[in-house]
C-alpha atoms as a PDB file:
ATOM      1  CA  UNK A   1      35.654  17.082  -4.766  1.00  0.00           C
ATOM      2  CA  UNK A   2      32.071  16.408  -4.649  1.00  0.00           C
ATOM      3  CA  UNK A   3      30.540  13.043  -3.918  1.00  0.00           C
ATOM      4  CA  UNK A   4      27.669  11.649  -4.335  1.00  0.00           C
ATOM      5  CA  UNK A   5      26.991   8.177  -2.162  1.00  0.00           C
ATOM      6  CA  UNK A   6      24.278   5.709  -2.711  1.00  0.00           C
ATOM      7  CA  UNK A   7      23.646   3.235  -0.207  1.00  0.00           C
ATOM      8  CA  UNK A   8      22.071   0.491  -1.479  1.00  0.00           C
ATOM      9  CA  UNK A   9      20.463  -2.794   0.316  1.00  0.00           C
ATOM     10  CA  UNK A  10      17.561  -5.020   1.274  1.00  0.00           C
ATOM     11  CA  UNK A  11      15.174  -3.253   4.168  1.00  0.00           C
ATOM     12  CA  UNK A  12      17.054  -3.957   7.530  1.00  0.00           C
ATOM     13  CA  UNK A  13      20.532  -4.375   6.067  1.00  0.00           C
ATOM     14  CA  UNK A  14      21.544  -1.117   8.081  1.00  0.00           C
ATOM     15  CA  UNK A  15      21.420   1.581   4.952  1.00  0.00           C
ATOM     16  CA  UNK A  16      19.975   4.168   7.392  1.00  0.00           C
ATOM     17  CA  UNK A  17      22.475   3.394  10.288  1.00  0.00           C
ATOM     18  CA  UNK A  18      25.392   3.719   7.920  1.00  0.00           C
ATOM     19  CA  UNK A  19      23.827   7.101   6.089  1.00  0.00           C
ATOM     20  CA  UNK A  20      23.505   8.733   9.727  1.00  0.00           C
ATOM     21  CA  UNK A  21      26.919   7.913  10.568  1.00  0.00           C
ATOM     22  CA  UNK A  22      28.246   9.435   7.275  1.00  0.00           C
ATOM     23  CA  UNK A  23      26.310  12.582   7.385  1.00  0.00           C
ATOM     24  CA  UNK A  24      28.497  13.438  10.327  1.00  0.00           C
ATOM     25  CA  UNK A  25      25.573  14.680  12.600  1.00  0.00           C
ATOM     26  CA  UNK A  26      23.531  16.039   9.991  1.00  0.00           C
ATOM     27  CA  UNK A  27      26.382  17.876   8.551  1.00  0.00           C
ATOM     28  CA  UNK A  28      25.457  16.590   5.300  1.00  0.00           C
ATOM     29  CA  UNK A  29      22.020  15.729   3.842  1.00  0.00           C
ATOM     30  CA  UNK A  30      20.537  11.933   3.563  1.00  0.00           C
ATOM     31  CA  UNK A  31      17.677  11.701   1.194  1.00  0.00           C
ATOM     32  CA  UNK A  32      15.757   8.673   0.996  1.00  0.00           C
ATOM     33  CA  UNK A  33      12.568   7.092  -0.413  1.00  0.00           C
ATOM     34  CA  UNK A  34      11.190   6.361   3.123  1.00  0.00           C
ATOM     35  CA  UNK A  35      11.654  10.392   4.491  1.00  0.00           C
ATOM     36  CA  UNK A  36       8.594  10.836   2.011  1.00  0.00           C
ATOM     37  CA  UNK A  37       6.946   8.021   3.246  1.00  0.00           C
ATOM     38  CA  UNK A  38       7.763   9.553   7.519  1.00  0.00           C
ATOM     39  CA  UNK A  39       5.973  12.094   9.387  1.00  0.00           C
ATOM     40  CA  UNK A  40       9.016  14.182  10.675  1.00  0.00           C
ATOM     41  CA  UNK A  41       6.890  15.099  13.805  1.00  0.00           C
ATOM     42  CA  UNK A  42       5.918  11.625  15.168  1.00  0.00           C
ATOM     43  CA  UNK A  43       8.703   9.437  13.281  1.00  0.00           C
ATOM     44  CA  UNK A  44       5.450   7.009  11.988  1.00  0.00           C
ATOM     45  CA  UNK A  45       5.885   5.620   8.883  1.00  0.00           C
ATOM     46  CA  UNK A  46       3.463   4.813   6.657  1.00  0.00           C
ATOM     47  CA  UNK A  47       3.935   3.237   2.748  1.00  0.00           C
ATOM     48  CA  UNK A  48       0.740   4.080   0.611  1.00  0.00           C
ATOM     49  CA  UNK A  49       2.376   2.194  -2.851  1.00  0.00           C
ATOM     50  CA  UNK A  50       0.449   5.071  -5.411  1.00  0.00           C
ATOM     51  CA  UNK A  51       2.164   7.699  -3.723  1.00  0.00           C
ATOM     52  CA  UNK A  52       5.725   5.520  -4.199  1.00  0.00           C
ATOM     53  CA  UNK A  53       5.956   7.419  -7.578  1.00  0.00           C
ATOM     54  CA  UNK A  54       6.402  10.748  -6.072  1.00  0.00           C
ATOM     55  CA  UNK A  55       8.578   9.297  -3.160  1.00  0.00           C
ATOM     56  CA  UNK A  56      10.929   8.350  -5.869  1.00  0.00           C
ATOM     57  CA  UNK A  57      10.390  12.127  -7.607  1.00  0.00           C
ATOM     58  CA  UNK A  58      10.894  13.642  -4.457  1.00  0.00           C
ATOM     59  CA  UNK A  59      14.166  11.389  -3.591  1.00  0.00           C
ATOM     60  CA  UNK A  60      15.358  12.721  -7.397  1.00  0.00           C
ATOM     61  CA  UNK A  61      14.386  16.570  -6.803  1.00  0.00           C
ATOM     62  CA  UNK A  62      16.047  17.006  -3.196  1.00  0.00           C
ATOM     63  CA  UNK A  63      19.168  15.180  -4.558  1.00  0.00           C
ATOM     64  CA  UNK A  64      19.707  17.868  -7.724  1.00  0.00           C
ATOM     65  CA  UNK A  65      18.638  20.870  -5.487  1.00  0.00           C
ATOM     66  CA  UNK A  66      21.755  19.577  -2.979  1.00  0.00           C
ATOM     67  CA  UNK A  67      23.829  19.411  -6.596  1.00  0.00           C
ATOM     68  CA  UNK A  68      22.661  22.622  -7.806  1.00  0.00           C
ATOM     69  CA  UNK A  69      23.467  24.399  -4.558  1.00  0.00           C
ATOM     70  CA  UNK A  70      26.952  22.708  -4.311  1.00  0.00           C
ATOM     71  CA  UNK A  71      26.705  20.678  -1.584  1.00  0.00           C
ATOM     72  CA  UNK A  72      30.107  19.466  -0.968  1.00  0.00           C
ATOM     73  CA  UNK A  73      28.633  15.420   0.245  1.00  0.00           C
ATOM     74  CA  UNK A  74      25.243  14.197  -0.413  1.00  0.00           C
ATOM     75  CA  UNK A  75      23.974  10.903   0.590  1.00  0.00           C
ATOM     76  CA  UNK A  76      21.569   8.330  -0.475  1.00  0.00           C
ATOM     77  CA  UNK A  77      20.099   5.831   1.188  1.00  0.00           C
ATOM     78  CA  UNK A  78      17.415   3.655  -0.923  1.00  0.00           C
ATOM     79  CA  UNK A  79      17.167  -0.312  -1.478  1.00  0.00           C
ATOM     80  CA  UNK A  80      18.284   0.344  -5.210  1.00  0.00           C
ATOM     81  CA  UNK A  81      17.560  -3.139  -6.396  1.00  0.00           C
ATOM     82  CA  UNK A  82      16.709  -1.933  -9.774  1.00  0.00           C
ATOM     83  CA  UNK A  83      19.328  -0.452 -12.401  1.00  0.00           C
ATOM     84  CA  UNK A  84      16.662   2.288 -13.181  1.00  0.00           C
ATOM     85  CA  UNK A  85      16.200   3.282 -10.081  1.00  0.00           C
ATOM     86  CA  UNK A  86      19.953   4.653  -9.457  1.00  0.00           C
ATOM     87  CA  UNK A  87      20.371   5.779 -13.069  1.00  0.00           C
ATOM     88  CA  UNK A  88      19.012   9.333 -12.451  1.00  0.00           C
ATOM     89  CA  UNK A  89      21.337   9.881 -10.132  1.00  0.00           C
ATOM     90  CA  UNK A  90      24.538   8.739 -12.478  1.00  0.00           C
ATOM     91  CA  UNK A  91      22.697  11.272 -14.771  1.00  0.00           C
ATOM     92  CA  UNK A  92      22.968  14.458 -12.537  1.00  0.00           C
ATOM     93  CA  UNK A  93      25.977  13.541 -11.104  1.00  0.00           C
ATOM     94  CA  UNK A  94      27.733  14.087 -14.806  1.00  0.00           C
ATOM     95  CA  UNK A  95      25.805  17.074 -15.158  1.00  0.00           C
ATOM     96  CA  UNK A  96      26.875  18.695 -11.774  1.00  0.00           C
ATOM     97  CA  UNK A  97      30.223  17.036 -11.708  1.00  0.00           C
ATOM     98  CA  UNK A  98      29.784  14.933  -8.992  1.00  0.00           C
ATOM     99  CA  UNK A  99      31.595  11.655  -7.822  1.00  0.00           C
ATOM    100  CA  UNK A 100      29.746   8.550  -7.482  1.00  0.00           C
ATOM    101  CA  UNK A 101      30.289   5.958  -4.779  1.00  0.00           C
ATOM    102  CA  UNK A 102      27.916   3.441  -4.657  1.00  0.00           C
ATOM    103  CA  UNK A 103      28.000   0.877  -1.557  1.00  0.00           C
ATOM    104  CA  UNK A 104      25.824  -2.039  -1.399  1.00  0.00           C
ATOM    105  CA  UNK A 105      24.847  -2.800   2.846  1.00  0.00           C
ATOM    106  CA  UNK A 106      24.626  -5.865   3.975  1.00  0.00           C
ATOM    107  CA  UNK A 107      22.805  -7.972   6.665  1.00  0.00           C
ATOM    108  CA  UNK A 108      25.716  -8.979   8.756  1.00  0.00           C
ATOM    109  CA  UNK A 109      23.867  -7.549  11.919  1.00  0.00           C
ATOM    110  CA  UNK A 110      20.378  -9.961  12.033  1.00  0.00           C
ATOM    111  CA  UNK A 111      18.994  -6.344  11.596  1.00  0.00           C
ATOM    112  CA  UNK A 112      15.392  -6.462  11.307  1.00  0.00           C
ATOM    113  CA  UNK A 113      13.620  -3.999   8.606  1.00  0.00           C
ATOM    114  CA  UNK A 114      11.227  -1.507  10.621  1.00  0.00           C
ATOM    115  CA  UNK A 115       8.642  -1.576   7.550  1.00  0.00           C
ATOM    116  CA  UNK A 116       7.531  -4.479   8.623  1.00  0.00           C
ATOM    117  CA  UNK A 117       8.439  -6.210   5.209  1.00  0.00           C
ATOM    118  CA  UNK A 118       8.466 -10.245   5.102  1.00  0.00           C
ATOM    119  CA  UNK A 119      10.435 -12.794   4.120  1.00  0.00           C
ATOM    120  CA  UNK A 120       8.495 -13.692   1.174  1.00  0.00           C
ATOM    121  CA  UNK A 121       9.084  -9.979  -0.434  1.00  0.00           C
ATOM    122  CA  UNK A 122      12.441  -9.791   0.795  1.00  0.00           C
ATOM    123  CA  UNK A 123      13.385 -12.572  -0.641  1.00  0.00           C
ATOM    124  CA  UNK A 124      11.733 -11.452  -3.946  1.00  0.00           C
ATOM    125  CA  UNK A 125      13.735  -8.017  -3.847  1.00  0.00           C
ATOM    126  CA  UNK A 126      16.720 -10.391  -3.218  1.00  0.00           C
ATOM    127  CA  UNK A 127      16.020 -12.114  -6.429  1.00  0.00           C
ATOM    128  CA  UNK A 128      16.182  -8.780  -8.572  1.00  0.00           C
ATOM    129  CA  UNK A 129      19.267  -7.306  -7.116  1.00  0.00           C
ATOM    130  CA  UNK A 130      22.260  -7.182  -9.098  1.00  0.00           C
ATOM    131  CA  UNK A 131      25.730  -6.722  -7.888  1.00  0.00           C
ATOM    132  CA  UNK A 132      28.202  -5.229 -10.411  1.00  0.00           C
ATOM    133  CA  UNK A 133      31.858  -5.932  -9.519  1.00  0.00           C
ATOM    134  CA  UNK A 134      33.536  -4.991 -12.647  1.00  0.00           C
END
């Protein structure tokens, strides 16, 4: 079976910890929002928020290339506060037959988010996240 899992959580919650563990030492792919927003030779990250469009477009794209080529686990690691902003992927994954897991990460750690994000936005993002249990 193919899965598809989406890692969703406030910056610092451990998202990217948890989506290196699962891809089994880069066995399987991890696309995320931020890997637009890295330089892969330096590791610097750096947000510019009119590019974020094409970080999410990029995200989407890399994620139904994996599909298309039938990669057997793909993995997702964004904050995913918003409903519209995992809906894409619910989308492709009935297209390409796909099995969605969706786990929400949380803070249990005192992790610290290495975007440099404050409490005042954090807590904002907190606001709009929505759990659904049933």
């Amino acid at each position: 079976m193919s899965s598809l899992i989406i890692l969703r959580g406030l910056p610092g919650s451990g998202k990217s910890t948890l989506a290196k563990l699962l891809s089994e030492n880069n066995k399987w792919p991890v696309y995320s929002i931020d890997s637009y927003f890295t330089n892969p030779e330096t590791n610097n990250y750096k947000f510019e928020f009119d590019k974020n469009h094409l970080a999410y477009k990029n995200c989407e794209e890399l994620t139904e290339l994996a599909m298309k080529n039938r990669i057997e686990k793909i993995i997702l690691d964004n904050t995913f506060t918003l409903d519209w902003e995992i809906e894409p992927y619910f989308k492709m994954s009935k297209i390409y037959n796909y099995k969605v897991f969706v786990a929400t990460v949380e803070n249990y750690h005192q992790g610290k988010n290495k975007h440099e994000i404050n409490d005042e936005q954090l807590n904002k993002m907190a606001q709009k996240y929505k759990i659904k249990l049933k």
